[in-house]
C-alpha atoms as a PDB file:
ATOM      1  CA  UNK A   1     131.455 102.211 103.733  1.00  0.00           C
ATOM      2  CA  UNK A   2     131.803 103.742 100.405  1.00  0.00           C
ATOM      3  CA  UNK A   3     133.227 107.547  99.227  1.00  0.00           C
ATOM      4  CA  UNK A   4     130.351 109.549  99.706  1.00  0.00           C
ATOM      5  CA  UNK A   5     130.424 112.131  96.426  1.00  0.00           C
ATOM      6  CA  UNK A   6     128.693 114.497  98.547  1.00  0.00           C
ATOM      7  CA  UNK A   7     131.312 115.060 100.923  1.00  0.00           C
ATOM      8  CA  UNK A   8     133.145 118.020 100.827  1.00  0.00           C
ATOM      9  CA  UNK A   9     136.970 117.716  99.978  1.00  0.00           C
ATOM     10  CA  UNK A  10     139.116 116.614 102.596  1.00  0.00           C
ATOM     11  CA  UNK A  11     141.617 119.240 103.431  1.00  0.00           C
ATOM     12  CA  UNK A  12     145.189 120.224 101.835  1.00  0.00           C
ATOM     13  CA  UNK A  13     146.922 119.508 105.582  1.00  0.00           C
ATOM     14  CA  UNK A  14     145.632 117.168 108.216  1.00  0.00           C
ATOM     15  CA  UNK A  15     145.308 118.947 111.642  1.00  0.00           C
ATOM     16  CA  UNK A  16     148.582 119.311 113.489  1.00  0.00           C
ATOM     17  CA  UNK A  17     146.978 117.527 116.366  1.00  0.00           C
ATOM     18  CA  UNK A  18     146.637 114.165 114.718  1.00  0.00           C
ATOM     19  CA  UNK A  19     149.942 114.204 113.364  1.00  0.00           C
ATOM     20  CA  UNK A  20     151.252 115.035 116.978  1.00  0.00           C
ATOM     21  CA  UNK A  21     149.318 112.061 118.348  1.00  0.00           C
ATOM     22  CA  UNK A  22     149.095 109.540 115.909  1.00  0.00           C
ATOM     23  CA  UNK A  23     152.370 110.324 112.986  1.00  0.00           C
ATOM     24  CA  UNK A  24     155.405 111.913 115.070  1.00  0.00           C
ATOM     25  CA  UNK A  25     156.147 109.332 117.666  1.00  0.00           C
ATOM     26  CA  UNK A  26     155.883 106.285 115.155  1.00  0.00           C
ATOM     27  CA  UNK A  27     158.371 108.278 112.890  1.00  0.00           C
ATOM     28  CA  UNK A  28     160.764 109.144 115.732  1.00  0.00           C
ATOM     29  CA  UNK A  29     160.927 105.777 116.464  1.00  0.00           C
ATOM     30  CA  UNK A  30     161.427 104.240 112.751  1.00  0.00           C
ATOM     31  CA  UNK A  31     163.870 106.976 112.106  1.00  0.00           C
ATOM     32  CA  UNK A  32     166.247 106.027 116.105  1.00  0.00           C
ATOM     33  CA  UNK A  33     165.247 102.752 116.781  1.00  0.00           C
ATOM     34  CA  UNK A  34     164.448 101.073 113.631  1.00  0.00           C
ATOM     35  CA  UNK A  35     167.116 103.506 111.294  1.00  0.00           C
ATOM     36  CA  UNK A  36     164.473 103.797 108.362  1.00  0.00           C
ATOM     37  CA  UNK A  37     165.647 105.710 105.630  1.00  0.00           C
ATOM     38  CA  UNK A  38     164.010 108.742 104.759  1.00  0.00           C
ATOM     39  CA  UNK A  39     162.148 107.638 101.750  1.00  0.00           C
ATOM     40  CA  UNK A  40     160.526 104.915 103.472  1.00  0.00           C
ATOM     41  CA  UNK A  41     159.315 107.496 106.246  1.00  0.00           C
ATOM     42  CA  UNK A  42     158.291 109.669 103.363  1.00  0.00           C
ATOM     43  CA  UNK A  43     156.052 106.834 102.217  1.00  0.00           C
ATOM     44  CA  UNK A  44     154.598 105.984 105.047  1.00  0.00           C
ATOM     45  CA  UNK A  45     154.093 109.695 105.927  1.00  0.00           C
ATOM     46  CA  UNK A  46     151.942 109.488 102.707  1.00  0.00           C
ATOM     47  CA  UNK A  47     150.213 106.442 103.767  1.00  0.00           C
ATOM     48  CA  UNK A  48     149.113 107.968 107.372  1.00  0.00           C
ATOM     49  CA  UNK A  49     148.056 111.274 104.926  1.00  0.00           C
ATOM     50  CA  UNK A  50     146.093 109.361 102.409  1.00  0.00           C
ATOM     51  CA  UNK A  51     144.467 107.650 104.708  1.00  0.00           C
ATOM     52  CA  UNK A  52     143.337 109.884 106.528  1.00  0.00           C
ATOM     53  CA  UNK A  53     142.241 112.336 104.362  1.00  0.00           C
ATOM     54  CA  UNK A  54     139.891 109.306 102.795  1.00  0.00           C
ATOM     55  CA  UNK A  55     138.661 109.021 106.471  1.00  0.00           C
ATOM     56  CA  UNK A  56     137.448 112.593 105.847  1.00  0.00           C
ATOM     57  CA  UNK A  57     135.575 111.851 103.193  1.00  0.00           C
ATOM     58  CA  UNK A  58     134.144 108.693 103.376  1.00  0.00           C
ATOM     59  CA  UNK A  59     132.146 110.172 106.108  1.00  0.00           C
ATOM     60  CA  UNK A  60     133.775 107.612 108.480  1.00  0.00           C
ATOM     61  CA  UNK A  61     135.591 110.379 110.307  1.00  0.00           C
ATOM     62  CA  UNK A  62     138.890 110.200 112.304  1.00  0.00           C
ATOM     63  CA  UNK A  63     137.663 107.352 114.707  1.00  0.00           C
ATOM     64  CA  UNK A  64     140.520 104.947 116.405  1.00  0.00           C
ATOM     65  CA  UNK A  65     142.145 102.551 114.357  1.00  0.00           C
ATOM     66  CA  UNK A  66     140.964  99.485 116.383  1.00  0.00           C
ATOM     67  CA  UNK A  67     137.017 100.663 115.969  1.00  0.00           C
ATOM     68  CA  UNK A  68     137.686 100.456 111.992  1.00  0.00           C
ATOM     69  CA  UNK A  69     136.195  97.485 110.641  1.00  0.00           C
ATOM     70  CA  UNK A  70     136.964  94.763 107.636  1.00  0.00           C
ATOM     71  CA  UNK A  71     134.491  96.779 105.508  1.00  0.00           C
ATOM     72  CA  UNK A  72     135.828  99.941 106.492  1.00  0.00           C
ATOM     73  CA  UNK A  73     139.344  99.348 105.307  1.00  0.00           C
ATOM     74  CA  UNK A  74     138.675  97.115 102.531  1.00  0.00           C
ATOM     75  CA  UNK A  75     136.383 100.107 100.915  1.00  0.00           C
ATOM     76  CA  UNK A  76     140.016 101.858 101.537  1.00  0.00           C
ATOM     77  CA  UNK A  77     141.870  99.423  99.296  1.00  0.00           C
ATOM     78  CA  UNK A  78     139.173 100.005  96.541  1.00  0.00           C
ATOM     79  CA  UNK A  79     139.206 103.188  96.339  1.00  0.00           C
ATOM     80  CA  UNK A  80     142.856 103.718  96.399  1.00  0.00           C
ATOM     81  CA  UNK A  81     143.148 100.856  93.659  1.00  0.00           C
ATOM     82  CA  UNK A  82     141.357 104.003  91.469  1.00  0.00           C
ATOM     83  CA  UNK A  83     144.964 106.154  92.598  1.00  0.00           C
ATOM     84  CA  UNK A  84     147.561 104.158  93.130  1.00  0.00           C
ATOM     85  CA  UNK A  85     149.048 101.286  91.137  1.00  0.00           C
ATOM     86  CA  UNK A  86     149.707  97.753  93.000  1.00  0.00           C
ATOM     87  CA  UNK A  87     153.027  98.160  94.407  1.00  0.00           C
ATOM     88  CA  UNK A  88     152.235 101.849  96.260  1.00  0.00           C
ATOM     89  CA  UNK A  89     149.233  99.794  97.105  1.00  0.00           C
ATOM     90  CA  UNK A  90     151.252  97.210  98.792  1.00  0.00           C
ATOM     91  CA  UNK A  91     153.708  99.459  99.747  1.00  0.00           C
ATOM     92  CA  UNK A  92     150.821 102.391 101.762  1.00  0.00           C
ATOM     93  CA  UNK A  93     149.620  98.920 103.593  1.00  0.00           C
ATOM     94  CA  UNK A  94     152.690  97.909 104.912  1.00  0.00           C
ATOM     95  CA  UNK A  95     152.736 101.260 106.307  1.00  0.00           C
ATOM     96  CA  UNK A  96     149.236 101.138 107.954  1.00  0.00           C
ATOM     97  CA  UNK A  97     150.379  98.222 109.027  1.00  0.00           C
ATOM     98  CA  UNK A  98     153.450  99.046 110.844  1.00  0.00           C
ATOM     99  CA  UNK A  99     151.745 101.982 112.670  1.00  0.00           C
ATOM    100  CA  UNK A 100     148.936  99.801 113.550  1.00  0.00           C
ATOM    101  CA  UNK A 101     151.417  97.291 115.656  1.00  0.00           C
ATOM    102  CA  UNK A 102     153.738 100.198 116.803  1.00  0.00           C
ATOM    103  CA  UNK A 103     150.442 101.770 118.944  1.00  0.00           C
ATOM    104  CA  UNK A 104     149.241  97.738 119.739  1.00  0.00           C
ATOM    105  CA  UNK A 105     152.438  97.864 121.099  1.00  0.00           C
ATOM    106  CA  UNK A 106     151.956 101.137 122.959  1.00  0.00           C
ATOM    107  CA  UNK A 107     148.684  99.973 124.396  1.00  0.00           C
ATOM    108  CA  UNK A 108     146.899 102.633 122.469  1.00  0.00           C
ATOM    109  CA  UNK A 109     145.024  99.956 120.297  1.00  0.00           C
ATOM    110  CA  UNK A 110     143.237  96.529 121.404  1.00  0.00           C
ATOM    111  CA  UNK A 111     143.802  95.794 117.537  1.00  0.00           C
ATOM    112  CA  UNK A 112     145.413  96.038 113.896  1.00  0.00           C
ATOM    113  CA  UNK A 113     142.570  96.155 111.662  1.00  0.00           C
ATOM    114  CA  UNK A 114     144.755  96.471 108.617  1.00  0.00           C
ATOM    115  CA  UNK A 115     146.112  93.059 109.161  1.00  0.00           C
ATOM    116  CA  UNK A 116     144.148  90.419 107.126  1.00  0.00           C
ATOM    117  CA  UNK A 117     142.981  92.305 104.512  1.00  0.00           C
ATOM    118  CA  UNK A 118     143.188  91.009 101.225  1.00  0.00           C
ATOM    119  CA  UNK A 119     145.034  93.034  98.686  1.00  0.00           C
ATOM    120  CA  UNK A 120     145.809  93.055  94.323  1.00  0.00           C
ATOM    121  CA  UNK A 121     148.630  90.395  93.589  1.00  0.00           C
ATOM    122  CA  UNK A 122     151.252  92.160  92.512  1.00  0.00           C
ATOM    123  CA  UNK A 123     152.824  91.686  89.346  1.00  0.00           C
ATOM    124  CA  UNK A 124     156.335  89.959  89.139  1.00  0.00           C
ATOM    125  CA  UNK A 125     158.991  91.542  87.933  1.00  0.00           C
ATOM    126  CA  UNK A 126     161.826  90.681  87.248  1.00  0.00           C
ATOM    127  CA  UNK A 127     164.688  93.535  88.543  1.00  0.00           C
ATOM    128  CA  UNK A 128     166.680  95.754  85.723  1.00  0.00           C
ATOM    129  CA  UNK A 129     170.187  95.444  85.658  1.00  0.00           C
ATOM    130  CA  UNK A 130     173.054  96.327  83.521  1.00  0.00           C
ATOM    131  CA  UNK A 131     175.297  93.982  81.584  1.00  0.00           C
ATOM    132  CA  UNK A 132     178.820  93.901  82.357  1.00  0.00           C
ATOM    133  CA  UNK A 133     179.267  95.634  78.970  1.00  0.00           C
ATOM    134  CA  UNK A 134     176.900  98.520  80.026  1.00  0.00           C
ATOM    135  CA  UNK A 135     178.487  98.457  83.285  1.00  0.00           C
ATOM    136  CA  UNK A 136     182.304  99.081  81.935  1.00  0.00           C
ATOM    137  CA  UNK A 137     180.783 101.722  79.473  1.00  0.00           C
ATOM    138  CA  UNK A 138     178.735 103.555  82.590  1.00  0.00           C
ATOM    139  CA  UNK A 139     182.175 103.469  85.175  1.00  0.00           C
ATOM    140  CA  UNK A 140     184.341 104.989  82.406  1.00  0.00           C
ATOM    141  CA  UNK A 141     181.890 107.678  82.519  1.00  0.00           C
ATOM    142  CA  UNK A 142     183.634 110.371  85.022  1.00  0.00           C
ATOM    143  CA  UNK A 143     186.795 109.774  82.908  1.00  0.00           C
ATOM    144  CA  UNK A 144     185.812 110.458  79.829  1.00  0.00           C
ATOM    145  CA  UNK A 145     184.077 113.664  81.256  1.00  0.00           C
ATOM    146  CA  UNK A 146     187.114 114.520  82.608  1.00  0.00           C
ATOM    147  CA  UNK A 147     189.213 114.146  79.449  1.00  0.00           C
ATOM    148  CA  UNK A 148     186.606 115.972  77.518  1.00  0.00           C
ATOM    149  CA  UNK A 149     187.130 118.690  80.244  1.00  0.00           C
ATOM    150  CA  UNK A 150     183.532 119.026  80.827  1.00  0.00           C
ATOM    151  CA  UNK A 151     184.034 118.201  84.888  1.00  0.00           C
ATOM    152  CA  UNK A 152     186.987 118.785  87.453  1.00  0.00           C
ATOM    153  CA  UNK A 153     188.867 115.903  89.104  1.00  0.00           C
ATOM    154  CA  UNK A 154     187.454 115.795  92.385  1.00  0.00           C
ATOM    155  CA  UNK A 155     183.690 115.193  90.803  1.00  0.00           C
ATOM    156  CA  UNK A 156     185.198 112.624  88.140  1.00  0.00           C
ATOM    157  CA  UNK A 157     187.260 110.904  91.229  1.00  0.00           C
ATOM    158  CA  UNK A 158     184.021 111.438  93.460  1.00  0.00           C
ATOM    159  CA  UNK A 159     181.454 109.850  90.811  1.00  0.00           C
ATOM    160  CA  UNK A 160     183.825 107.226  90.169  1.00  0.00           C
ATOM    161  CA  UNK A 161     183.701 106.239  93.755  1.00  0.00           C
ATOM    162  CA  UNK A 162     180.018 106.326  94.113  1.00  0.00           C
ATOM    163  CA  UNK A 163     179.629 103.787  91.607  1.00  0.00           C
ATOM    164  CA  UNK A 164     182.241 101.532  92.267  1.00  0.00           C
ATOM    165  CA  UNK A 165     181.351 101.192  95.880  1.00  0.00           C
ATOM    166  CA  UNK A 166     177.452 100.493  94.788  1.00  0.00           C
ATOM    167  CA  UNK A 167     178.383  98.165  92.095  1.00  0.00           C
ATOM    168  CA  UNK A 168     181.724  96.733  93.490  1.00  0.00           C
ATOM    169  CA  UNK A 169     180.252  96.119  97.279  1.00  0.00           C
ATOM    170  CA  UNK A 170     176.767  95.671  96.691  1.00  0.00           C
ATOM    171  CA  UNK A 171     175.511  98.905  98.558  1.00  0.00           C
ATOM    172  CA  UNK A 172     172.514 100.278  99.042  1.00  0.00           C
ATOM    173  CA  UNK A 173     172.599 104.463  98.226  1.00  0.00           C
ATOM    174  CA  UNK A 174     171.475 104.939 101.776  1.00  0.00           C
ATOM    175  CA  UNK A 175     174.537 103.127 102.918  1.00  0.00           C
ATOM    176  CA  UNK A 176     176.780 104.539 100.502  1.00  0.00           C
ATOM    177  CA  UNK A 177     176.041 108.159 101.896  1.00  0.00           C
ATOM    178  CA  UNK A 178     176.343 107.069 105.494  1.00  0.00           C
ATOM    179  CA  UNK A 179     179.351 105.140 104.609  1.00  0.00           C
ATOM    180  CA  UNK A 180     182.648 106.734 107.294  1.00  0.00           C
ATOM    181  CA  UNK A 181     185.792 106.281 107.052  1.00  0.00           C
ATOM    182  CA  UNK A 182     185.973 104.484 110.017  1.00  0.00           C
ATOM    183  CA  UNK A 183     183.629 101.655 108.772  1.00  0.00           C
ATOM    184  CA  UNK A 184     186.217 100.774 105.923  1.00  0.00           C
ATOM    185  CA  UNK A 185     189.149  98.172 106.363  1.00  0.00           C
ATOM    186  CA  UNK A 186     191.035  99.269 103.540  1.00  0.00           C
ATOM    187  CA  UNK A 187     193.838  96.527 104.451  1.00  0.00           C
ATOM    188  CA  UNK A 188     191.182  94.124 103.835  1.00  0.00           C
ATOM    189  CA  UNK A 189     189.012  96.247 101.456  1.00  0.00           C
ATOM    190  CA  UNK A 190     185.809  95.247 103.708  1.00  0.00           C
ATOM    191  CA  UNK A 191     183.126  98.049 104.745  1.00  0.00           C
ATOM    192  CA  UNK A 192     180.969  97.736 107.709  1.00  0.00           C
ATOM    193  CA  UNK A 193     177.706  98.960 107.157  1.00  0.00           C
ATOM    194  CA  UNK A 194     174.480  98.750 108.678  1.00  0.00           C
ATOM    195  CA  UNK A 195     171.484  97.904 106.817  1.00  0.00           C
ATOM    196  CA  UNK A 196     167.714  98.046 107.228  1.00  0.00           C
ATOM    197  CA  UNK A 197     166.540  96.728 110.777  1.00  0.00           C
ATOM    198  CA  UNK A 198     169.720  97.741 112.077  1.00  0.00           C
ATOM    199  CA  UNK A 199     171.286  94.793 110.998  1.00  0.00           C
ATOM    200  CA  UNK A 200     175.264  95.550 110.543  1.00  0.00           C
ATOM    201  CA  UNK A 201     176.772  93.085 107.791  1.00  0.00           C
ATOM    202  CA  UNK A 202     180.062  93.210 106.207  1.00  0.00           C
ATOM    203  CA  UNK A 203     180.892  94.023 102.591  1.00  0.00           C
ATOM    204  CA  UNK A 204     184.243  92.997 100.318  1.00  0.00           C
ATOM    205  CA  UNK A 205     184.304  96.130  97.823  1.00  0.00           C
ATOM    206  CA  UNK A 206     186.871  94.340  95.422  1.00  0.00           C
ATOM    207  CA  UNK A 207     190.122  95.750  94.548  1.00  0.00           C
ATOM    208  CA  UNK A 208     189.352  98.182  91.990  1.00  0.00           C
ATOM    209  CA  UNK A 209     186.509  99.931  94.458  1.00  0.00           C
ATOM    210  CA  UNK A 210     189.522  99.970  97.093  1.00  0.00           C
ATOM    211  CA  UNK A 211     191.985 101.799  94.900  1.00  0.00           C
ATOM    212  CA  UNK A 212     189.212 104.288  93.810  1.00  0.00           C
ATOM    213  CA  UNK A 213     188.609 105.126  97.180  1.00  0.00           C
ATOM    214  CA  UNK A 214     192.417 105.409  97.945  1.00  0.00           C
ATOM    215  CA  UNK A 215     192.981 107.519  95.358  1.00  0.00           C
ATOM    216  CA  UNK A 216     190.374 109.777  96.116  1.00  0.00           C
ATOM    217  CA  UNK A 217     190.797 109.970 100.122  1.00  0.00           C
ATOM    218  CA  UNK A 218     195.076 110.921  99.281  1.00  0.00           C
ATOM    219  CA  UNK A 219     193.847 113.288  96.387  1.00  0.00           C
ATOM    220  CA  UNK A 220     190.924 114.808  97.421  1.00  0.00           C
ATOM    221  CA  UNK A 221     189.351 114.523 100.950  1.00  0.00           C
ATOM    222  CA  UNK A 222     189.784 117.304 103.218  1.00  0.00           C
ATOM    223  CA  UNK A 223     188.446 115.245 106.298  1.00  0.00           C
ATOM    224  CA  UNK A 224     189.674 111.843 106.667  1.00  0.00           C
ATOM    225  CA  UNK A 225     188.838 110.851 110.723  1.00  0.00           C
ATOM    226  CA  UNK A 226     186.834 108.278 111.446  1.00  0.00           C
ATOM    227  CA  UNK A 227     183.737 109.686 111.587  1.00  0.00           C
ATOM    228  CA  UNK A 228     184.158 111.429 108.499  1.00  0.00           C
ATOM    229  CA  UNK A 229     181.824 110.635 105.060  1.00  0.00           C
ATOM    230  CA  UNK A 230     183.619 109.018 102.324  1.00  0.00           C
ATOM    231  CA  UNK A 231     180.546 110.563  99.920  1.00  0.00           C
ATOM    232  CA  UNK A 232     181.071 114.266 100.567  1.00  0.00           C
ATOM    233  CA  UNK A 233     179.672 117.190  97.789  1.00  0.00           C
ATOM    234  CA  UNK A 234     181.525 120.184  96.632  1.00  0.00           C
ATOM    235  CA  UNK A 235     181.298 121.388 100.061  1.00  0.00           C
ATOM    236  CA  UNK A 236     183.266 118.359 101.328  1.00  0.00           C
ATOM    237  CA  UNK A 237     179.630 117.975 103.776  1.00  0.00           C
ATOM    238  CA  UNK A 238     178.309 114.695 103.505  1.00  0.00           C
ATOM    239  CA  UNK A 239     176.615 113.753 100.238  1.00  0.00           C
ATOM    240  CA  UNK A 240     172.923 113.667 100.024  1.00  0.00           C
ATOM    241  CA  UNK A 241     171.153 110.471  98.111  1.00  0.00           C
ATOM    242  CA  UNK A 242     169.384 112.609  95.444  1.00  0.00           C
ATOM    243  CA  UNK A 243     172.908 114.002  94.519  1.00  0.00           C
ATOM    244  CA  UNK A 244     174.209 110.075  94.049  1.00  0.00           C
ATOM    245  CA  UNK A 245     170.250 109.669  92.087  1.00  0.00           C
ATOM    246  CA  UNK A 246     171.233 112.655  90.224  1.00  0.00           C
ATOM    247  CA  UNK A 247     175.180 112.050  89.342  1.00  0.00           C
ATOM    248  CA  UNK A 248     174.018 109.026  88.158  1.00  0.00           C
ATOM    249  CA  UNK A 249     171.495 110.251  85.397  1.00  0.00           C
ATOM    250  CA  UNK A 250     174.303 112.328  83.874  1.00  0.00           C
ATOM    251  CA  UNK A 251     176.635 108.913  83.408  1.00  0.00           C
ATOM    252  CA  UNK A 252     173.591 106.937  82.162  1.00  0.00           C
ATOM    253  CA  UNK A 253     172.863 109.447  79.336  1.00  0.00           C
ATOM    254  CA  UNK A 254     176.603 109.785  78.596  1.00  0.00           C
ATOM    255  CA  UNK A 255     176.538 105.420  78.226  1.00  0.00           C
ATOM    256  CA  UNK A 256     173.251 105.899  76.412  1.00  0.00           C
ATOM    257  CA  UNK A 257     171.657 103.727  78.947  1.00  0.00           C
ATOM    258  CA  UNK A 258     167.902 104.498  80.150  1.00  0.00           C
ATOM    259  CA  UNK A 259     167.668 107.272  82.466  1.00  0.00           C
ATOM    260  CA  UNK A 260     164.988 105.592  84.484  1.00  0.00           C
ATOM    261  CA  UNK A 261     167.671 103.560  86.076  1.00  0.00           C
ATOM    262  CA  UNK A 262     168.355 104.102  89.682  1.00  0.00           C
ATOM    263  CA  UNK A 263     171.244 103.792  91.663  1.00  0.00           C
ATOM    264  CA  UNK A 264     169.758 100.642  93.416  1.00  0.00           C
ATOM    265  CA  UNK A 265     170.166  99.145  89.684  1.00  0.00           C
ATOM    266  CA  UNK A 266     173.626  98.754  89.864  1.00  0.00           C
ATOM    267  CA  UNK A 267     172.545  96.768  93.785  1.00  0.00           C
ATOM    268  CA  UNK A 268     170.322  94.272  91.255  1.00  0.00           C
ATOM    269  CA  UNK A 269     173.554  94.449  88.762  1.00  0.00           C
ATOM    270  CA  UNK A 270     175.751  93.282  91.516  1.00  0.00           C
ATOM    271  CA  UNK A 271     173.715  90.631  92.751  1.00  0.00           C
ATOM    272  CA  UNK A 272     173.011  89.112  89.003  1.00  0.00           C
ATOM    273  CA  UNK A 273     176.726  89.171  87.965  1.00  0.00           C
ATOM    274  CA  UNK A 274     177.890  87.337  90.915  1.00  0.00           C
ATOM    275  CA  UNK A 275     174.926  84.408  90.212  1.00  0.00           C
ATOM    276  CA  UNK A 276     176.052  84.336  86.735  1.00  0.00           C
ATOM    277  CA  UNK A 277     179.396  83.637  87.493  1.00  0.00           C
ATOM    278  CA  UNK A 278     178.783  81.156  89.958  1.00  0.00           C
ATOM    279  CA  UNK A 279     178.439  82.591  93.298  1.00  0.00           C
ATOM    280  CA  UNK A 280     176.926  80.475  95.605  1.00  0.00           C
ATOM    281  CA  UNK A 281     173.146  81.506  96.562  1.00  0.00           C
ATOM    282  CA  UNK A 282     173.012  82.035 100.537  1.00  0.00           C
ATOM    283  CA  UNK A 283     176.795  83.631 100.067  1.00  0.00           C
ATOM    284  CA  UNK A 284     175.021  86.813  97.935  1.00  0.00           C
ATOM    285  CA  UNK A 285     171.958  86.350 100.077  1.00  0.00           C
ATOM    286  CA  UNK A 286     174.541  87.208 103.057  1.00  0.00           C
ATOM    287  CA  UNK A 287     176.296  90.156 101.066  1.00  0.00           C
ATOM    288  CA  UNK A 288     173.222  91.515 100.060  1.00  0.00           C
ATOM    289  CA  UNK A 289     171.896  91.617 103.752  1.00  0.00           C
ATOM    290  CA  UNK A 290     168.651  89.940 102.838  1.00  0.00           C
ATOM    291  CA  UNK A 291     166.710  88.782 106.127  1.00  0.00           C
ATOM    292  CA  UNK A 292     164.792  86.370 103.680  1.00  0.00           C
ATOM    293  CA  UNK A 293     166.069  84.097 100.936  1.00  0.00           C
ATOM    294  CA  UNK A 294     163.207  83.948  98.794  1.00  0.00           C
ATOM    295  CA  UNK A 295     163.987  87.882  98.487  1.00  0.00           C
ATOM    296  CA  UNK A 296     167.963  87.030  97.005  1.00  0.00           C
ATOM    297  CA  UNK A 297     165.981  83.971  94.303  1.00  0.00           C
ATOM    298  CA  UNK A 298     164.640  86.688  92.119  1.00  0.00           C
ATOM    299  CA  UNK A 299     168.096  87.427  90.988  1.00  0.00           C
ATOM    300  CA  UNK A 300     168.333  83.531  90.111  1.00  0.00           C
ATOM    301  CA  UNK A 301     165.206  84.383  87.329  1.00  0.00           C
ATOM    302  CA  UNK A 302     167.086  86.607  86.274  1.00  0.00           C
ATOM    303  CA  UNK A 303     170.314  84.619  85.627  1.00  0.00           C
ATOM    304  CA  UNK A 304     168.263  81.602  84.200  1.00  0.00           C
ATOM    305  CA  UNK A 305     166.088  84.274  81.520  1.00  0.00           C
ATOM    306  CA  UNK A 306     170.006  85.168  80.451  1.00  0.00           C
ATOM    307  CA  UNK A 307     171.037  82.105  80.374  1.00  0.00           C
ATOM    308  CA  UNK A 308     167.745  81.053  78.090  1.00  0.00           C
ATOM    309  CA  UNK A 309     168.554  84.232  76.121  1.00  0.00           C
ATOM    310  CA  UNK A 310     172.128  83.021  75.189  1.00  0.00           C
ATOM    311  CA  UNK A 311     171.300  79.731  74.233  1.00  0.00           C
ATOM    312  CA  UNK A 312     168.915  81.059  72.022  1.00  0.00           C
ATOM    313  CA  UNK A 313     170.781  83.345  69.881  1.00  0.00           C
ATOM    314  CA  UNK A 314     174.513  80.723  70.360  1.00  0.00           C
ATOM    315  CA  UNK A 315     172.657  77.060  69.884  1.00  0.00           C
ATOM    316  CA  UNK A 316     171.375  75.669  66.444  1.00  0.00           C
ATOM    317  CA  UNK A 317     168.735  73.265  67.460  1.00  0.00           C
ATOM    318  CA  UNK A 318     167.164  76.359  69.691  1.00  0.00           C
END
């Protein structure tokens, strides 16, 4: 069924009493059972909203999920191609999707109806990463601040560690931030961490990420127990991932490196400078915590497009 124009608009806030009975339990049990981080909640929070609201309008109304037909949500998938590129696309689906099988699950539904439906191919791309120029030029960063007295030691030794342990173990920023110091061998200079679907993998940080965090637990941290955070703000509470997203922009425009770059970046820098020097495939599939290996082979495109790149600039008969 299509948008009907003469609708009126659908409102600012859906009704309290949806989100009670259809949004809050799913989240509560991404958020304990399934650990999702908060963005991905977000997202699917504006899934469920989206949706919803084009329920309101399409003069479908807010019937169950399993009496929703083909048509019904396919007309969804147009629409939103008008709003939404093809990743959020993908990405608002997947959503649908999950809350659809978490209330099959519950009994609630006979049916996912947002299984099956086709959907815009996406676009590959390849992932952005730093060179290991560009890297060495971005982690002298908080030293060069510091020199130029523009921060105090404990950000400088702070910033350091944040992106030596995402570069130098391979972290995601939501692990980074719930990274204790409990979970790190130091001996050994392995972290324990536990990734998306709860699954608990364990990563080398390399020696340099080791004595970072060494020097900055002995010269800085207040609160060094187990439980503790290794991340901690001014405060010495535990960091927050927009302050690592926004530490980061200040290094990137000190490098004069793009400021679109995210910390997860320096996860696809990681990744592509252990391929390029060799590492074997299902190894960084394993330190990566990839559930799929067809997810760690994009990393391999990107090694072969430097690897064409090289030999085009180094070989004569190129």
């Amino acid at each position: 069924m299509s948008k009907n124009p003469s609708q009126p608009p659908a409102p600012a806030s859906l009704p309290e009493a949806l989100v009670a009975t259809w949004w809050r339990p799913f989240a509560e049990y991404l958020a304990r059972e399934r650990r999702y981080s908060p963005y991905t909640l977000r997202n699917y929070r504006q899934a469920f909203e989206d949706f919803h609201r084009w329920l309101a309008t399409s003069g479908i109304g807010d019937q169950a999920y399993d009496a929703l037909s083909a048509r019904d949500v396919r007309d969804f998938v147009i629409e939103a191609q008008r709003r939404y590129g093809r990743r959020t696309l993908h990405n608002h689906m997947s959503g649908l999707r999950a809350l659809a099988k978490y209330w099959l699950r519950q009994g609630r539904l006979r049916r996912n109806p947002f299984v099956g439906i086709p959907l815009p191919k996406l676009e590959k791309r390849l992932p952005q990463f730093l060179t290991e120029q560009q890297m060495r030029q971005l982690l002298a960063g908080p030293q060069r601040l510091l020199e130029a007295q523009e921060i105090d030691a404990f950000t400088a030794g702070r910033d350091r560690l944040a992106m030596e342990l995402l570069y130098g173990g391979g972290l995601r920023v939501s692990e980074l931030v719930s990274l204790n110091y409990g979970d790190v061998d130091l001996e050994s200079g392995v972290a324990r961490v536990m990734g998306k679907g709860r699954k608990e993998r364990l990563c080398p940080l390399g020696k340099v990420a080791v004595a970072v965090l060494k020097h900055f637990r002995d010269h800085h941290a207040l609160n060094r127990a187990p439980a503790d955070p290794v991340m901690v703000n001014s405060r010495h509470g535990r960091l927050g991932v927009s302050e690592v997203q926004k530490l980061l922009k200040r290094y990137l425009a000190h490098a004069g490196l793009p400021l679109n770059l995210t910390p997860h970046k320096l996860r696809h820098s990681y990744a592509t400078h252990l391929l390029n020097a060799g590492a074997d495939l299902r190894l960084v599939q394993e330190l990566l915590g990839h559930k799929q290996l067809a997810t760690t082979q994009v990393y391999t495109h990107v090694s072969v497009a430097r690897l064409q790149e090289i030999y085009a600039k180094a070989h004569p008969r190129a």
